[in-house]
PDB file of N, CA and C in Angstrom:
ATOM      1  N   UNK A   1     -38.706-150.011 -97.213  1.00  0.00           N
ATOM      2  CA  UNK A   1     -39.940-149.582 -97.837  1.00  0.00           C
ATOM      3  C   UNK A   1     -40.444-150.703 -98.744  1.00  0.00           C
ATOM      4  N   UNK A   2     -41.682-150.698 -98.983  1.00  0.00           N
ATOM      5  CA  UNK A   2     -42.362-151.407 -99.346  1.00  0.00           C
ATOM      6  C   UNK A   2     -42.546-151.142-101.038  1.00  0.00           C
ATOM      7  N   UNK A   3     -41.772-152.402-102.127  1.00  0.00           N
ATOM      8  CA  UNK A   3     -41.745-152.241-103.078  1.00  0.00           C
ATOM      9  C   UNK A   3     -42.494-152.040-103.871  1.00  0.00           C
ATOM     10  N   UNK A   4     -43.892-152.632-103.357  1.00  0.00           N
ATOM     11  CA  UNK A   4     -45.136-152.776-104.040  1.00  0.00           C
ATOM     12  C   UNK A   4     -46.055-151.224-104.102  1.00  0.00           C
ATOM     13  N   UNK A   5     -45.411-150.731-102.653  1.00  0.00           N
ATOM     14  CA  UNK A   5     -45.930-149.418-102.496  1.00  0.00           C
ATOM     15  C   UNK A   5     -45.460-148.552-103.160  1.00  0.00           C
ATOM     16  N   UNK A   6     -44.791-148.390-103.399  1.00  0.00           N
ATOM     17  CA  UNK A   6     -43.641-147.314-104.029  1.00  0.00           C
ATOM     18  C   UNK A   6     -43.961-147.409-105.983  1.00  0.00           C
ATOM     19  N   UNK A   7     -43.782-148.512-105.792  1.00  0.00           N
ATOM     20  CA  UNK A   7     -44.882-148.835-107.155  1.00  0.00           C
ATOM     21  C   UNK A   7     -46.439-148.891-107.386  1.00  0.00           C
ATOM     22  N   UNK A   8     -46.908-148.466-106.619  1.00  0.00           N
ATOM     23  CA  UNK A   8     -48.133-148.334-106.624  1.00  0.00           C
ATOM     24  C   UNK A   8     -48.420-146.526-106.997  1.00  0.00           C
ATOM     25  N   UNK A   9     -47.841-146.218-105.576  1.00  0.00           N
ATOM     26  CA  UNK A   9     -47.671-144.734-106.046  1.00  0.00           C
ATOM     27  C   UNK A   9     -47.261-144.075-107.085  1.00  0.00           C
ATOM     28  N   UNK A  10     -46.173-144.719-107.591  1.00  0.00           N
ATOM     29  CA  UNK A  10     -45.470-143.943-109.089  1.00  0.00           C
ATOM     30  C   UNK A  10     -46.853-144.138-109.824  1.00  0.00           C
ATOM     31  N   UNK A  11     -47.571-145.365-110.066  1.00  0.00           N
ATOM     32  CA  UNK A  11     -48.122-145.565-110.820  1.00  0.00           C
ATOM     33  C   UNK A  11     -49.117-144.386-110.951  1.00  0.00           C
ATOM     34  N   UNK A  12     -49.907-144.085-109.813  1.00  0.00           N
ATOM     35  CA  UNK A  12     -50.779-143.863-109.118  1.00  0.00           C
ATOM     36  C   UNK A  12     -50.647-142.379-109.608  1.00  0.00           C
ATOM     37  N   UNK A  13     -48.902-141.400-109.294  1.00  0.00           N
ATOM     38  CA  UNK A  13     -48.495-139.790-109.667  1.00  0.00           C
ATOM     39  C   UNK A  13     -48.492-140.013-111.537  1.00  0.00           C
ATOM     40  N   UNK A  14     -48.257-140.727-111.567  1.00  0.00           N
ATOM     41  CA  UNK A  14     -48.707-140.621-113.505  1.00  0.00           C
ATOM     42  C   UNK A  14     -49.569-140.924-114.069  1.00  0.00           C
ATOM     43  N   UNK A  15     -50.589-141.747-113.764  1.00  0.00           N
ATOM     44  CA  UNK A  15     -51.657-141.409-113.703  1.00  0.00           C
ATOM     45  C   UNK A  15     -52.750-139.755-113.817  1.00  0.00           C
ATOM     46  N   UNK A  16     -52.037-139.470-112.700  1.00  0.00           N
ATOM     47  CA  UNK A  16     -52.978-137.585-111.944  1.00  0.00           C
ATOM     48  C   UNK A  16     -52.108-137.005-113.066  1.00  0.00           C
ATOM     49  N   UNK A  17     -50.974-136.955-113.573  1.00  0.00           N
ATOM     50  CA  UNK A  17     -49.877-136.277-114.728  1.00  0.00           C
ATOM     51  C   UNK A  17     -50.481-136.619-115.926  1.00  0.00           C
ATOM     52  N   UNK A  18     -50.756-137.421-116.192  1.00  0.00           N
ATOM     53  CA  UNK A  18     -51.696-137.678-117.583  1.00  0.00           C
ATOM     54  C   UNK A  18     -52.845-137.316-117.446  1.00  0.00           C
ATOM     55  N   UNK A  19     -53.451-137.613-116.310  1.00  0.00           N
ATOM     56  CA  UNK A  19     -55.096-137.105-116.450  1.00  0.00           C
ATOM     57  C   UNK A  19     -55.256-135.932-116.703  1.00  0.00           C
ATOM     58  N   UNK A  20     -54.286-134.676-116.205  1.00  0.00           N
ATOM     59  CA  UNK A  20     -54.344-132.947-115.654  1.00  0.00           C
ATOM     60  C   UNK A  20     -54.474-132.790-116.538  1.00  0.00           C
ATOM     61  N   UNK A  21     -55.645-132.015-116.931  1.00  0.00           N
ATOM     62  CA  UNK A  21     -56.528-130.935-117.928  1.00  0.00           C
ATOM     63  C   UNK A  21     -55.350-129.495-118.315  1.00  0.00           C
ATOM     64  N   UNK A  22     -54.410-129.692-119.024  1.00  0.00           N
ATOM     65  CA  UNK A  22     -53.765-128.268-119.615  1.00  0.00           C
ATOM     66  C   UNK A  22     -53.837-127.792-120.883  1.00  0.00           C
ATOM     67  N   UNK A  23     -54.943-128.127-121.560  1.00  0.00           N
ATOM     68  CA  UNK A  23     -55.149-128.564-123.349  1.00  0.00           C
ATOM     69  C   UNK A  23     -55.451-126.738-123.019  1.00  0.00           C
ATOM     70  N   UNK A  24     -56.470-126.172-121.995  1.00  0.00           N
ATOM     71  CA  UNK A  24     -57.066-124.734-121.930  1.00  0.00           C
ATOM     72  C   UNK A  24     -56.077-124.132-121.953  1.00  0.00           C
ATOM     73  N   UNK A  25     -54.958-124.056-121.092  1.00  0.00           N
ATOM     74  CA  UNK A  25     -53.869-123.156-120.516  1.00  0.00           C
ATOM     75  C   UNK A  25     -52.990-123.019-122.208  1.00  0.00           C
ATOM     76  N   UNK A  26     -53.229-123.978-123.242  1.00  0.00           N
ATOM     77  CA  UNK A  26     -51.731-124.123-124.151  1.00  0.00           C
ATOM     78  C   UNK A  26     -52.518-123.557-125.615  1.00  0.00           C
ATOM     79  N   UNK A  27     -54.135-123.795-125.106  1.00  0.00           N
ATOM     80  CA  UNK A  27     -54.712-123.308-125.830  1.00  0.00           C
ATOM     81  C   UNK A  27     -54.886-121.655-126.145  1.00  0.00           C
ATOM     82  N   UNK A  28     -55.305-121.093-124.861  1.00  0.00           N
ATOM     83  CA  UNK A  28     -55.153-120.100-124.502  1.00  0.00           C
ATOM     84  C   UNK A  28     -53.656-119.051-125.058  1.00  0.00           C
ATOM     85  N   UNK A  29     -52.047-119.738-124.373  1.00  0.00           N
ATOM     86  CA  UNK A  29     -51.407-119.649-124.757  1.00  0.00           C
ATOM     87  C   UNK A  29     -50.924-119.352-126.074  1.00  0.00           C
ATOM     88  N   UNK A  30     -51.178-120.298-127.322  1.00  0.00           N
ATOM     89  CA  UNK A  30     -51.597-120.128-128.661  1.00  0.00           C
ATOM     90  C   UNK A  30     -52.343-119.213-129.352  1.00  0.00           C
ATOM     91  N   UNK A  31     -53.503-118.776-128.571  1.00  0.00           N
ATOM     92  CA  UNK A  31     -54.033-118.118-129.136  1.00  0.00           C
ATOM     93  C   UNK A  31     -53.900-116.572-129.255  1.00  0.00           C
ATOM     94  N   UNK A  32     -52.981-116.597-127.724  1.00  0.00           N
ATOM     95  CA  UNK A  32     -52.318-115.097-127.505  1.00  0.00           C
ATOM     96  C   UNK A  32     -51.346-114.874-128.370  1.00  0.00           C
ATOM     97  N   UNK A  33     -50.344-116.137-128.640  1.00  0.00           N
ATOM     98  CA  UNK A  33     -49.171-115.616-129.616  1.00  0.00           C
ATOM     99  C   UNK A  33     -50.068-115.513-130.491  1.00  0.00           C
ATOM    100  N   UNK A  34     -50.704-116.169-131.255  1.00  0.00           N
ATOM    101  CA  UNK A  34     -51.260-116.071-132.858  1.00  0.00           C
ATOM    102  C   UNK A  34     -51.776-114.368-132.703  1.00  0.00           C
ATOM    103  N   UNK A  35     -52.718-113.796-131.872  1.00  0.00           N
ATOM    104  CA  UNK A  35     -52.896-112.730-131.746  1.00  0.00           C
ATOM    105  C   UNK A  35     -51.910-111.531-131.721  1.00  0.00           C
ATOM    106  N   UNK A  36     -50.535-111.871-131.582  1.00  0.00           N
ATOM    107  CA  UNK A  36     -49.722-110.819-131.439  1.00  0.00           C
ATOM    108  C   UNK A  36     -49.117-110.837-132.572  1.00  0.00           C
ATOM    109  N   UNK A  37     -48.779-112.099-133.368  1.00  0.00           N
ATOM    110  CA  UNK A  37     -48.189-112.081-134.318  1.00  0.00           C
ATOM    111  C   UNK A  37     -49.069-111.306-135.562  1.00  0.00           C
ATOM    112  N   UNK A  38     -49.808-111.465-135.652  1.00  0.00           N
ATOM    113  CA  UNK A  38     -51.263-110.762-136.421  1.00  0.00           C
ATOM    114  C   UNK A  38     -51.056-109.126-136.047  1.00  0.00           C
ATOM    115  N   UNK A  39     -50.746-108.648-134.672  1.00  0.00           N
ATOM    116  CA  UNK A  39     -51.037-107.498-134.587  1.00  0.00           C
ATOM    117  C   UNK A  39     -49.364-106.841-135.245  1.00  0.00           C
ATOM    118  N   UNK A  40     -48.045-107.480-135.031  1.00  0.00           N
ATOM    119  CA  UNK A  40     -46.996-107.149-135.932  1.00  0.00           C
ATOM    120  C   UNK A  40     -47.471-107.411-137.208  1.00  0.00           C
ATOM    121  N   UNK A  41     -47.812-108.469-138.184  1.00  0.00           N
ATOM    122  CA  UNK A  41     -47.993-107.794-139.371  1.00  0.00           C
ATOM    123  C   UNK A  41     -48.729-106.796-139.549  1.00  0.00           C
ATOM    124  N   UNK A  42     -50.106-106.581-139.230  1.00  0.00           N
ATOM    125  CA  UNK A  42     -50.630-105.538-138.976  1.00  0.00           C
ATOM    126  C   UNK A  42     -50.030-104.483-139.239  1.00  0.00           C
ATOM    127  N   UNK A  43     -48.985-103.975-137.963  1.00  0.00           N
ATOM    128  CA  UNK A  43     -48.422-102.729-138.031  1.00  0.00           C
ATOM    129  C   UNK A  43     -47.463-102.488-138.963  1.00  0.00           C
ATOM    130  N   UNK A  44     -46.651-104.109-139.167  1.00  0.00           N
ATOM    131  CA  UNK A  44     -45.623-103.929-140.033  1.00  0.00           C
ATOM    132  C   UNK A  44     -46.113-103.289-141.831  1.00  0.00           C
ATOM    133  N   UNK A  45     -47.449-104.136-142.188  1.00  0.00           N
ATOM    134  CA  UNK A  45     -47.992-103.409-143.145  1.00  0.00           C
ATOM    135  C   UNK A  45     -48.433-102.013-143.003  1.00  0.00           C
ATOM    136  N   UNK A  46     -48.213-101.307-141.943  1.00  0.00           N
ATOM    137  CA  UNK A  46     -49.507-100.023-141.902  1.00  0.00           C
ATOM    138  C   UNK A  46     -48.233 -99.311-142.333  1.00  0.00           C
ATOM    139  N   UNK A  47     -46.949 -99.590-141.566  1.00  0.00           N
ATOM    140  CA  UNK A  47     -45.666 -98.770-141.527  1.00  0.00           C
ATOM    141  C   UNK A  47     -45.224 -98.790-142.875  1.00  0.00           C
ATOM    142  N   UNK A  48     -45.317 -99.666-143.977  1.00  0.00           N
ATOM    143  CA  UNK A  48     -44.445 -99.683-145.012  1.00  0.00           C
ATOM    144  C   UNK A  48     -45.390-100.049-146.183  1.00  0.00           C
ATOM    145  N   UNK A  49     -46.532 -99.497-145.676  1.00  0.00           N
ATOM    146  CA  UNK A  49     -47.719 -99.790-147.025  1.00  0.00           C
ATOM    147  C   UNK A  49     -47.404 -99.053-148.170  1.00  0.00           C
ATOM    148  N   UNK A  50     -47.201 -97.338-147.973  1.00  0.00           N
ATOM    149  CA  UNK A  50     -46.655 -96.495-148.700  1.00  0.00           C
ATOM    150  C   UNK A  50     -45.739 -96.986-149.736  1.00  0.00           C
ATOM    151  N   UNK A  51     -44.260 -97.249-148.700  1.00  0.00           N
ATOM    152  CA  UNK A  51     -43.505 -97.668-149.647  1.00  0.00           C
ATOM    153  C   UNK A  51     -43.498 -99.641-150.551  1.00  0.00           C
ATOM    154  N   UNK A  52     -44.183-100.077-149.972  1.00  0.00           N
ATOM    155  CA  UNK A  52     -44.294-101.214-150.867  1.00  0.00           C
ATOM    156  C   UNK A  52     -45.232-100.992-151.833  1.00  0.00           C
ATOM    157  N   UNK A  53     -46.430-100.612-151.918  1.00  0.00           N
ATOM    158  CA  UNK A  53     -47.172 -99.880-153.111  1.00  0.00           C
ATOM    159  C   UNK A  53     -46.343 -98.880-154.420  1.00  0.00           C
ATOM    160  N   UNK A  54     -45.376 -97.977-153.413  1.00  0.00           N
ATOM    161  CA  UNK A  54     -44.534 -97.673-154.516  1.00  0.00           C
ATOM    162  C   UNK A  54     -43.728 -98.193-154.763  1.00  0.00           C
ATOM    163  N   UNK A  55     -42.578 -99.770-154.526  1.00  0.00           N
ATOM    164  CA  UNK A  55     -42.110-100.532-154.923  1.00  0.00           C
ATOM    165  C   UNK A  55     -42.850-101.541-156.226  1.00  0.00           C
ATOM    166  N   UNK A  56     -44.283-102.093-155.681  1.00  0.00           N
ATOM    167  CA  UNK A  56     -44.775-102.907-156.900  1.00  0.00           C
ATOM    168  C   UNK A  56     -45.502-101.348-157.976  1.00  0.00           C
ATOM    169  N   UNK A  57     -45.769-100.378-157.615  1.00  0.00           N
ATOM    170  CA  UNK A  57     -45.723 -99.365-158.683  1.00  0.00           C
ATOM    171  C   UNK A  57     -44.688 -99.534-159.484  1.00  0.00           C
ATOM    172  N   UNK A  58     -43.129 -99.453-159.157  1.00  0.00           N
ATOM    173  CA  UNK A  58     -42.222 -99.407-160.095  1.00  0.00           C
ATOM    174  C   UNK A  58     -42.204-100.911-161.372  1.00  0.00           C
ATOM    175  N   UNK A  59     -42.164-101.949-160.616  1.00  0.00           N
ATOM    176  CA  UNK A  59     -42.150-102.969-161.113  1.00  0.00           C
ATOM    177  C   UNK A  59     -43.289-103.459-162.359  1.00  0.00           C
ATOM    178  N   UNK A  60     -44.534-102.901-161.793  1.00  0.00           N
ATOM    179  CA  UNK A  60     -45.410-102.925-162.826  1.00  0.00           C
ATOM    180  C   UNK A  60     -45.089-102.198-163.833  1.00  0.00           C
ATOM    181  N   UNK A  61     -44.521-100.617-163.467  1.00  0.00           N
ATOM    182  CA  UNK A  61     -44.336 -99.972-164.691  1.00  0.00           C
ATOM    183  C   UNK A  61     -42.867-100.782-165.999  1.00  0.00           C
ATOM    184  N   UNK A  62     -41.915-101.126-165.121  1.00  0.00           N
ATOM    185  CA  UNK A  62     -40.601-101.756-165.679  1.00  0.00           C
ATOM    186  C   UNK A  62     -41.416-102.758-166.318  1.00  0.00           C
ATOM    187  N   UNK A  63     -42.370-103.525-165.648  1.00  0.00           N
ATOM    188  CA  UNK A  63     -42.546-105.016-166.874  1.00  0.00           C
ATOM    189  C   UNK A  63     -43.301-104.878-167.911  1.00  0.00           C
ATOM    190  N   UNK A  64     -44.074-102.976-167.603  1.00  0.00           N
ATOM    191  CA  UNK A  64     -44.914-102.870-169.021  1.00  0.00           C
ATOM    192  C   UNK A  64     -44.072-102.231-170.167  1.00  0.00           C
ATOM    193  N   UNK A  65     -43.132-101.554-169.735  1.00  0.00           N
ATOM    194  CA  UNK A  65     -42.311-101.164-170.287  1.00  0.00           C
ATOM    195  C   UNK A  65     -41.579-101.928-170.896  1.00  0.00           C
ATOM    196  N   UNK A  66     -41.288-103.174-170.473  1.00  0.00           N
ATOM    197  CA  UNK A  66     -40.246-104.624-170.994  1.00  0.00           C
ATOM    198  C   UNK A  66     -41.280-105.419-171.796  1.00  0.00           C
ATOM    199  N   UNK A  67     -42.472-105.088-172.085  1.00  0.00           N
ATOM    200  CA  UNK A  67     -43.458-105.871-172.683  1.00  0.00           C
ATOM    201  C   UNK A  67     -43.593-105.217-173.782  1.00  0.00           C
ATOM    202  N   UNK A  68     -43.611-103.769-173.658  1.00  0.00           N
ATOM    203  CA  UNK A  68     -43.548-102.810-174.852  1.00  0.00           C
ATOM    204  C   UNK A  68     -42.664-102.666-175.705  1.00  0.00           C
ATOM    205  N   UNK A  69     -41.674-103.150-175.408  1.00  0.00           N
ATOM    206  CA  UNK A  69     -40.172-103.461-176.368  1.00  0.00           C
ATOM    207  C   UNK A  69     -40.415-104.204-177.152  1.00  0.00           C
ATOM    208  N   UNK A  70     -40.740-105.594-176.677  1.00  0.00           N
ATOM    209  CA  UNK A  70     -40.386-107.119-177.365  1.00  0.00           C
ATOM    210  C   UNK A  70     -41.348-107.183-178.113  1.00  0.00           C
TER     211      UNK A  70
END
């Protein structure tokens, strides 16, 4: 086989590998995870809104209470 050819071609398949348009496909990709991850916090806040509201409830009350001492 012909060395020059064989090197021509490699050249030639990386070339078409660098040129190929996949910026849409990774874009796309990205934008679906970012979308799902958004829809878990989402839910994760809807599920435990209750109780984290009454967690920083307590805390506010403890630091007014620790303010009211000193």
């Amino acid at each position: 086989m012909n060395p020059l050819a064989t090197l021509v071609t490699l050249v030639s398949l990386a070339k078409d590998r660098v040129e190929r348009e996949e910026k849409g496909a990774t874009a796309v990709e990205y934008g679906l995870l970012v979308g799902l991850i958004a829809v878990a916090i989402i839910a994760t806040l809807l599920l435990l809104g209750p109780e984290l509201r009454d967690l920083f409830d307590k805390v506010v009350t403890g630091l007014e209470g620790a303010n009211a001492q000193s």
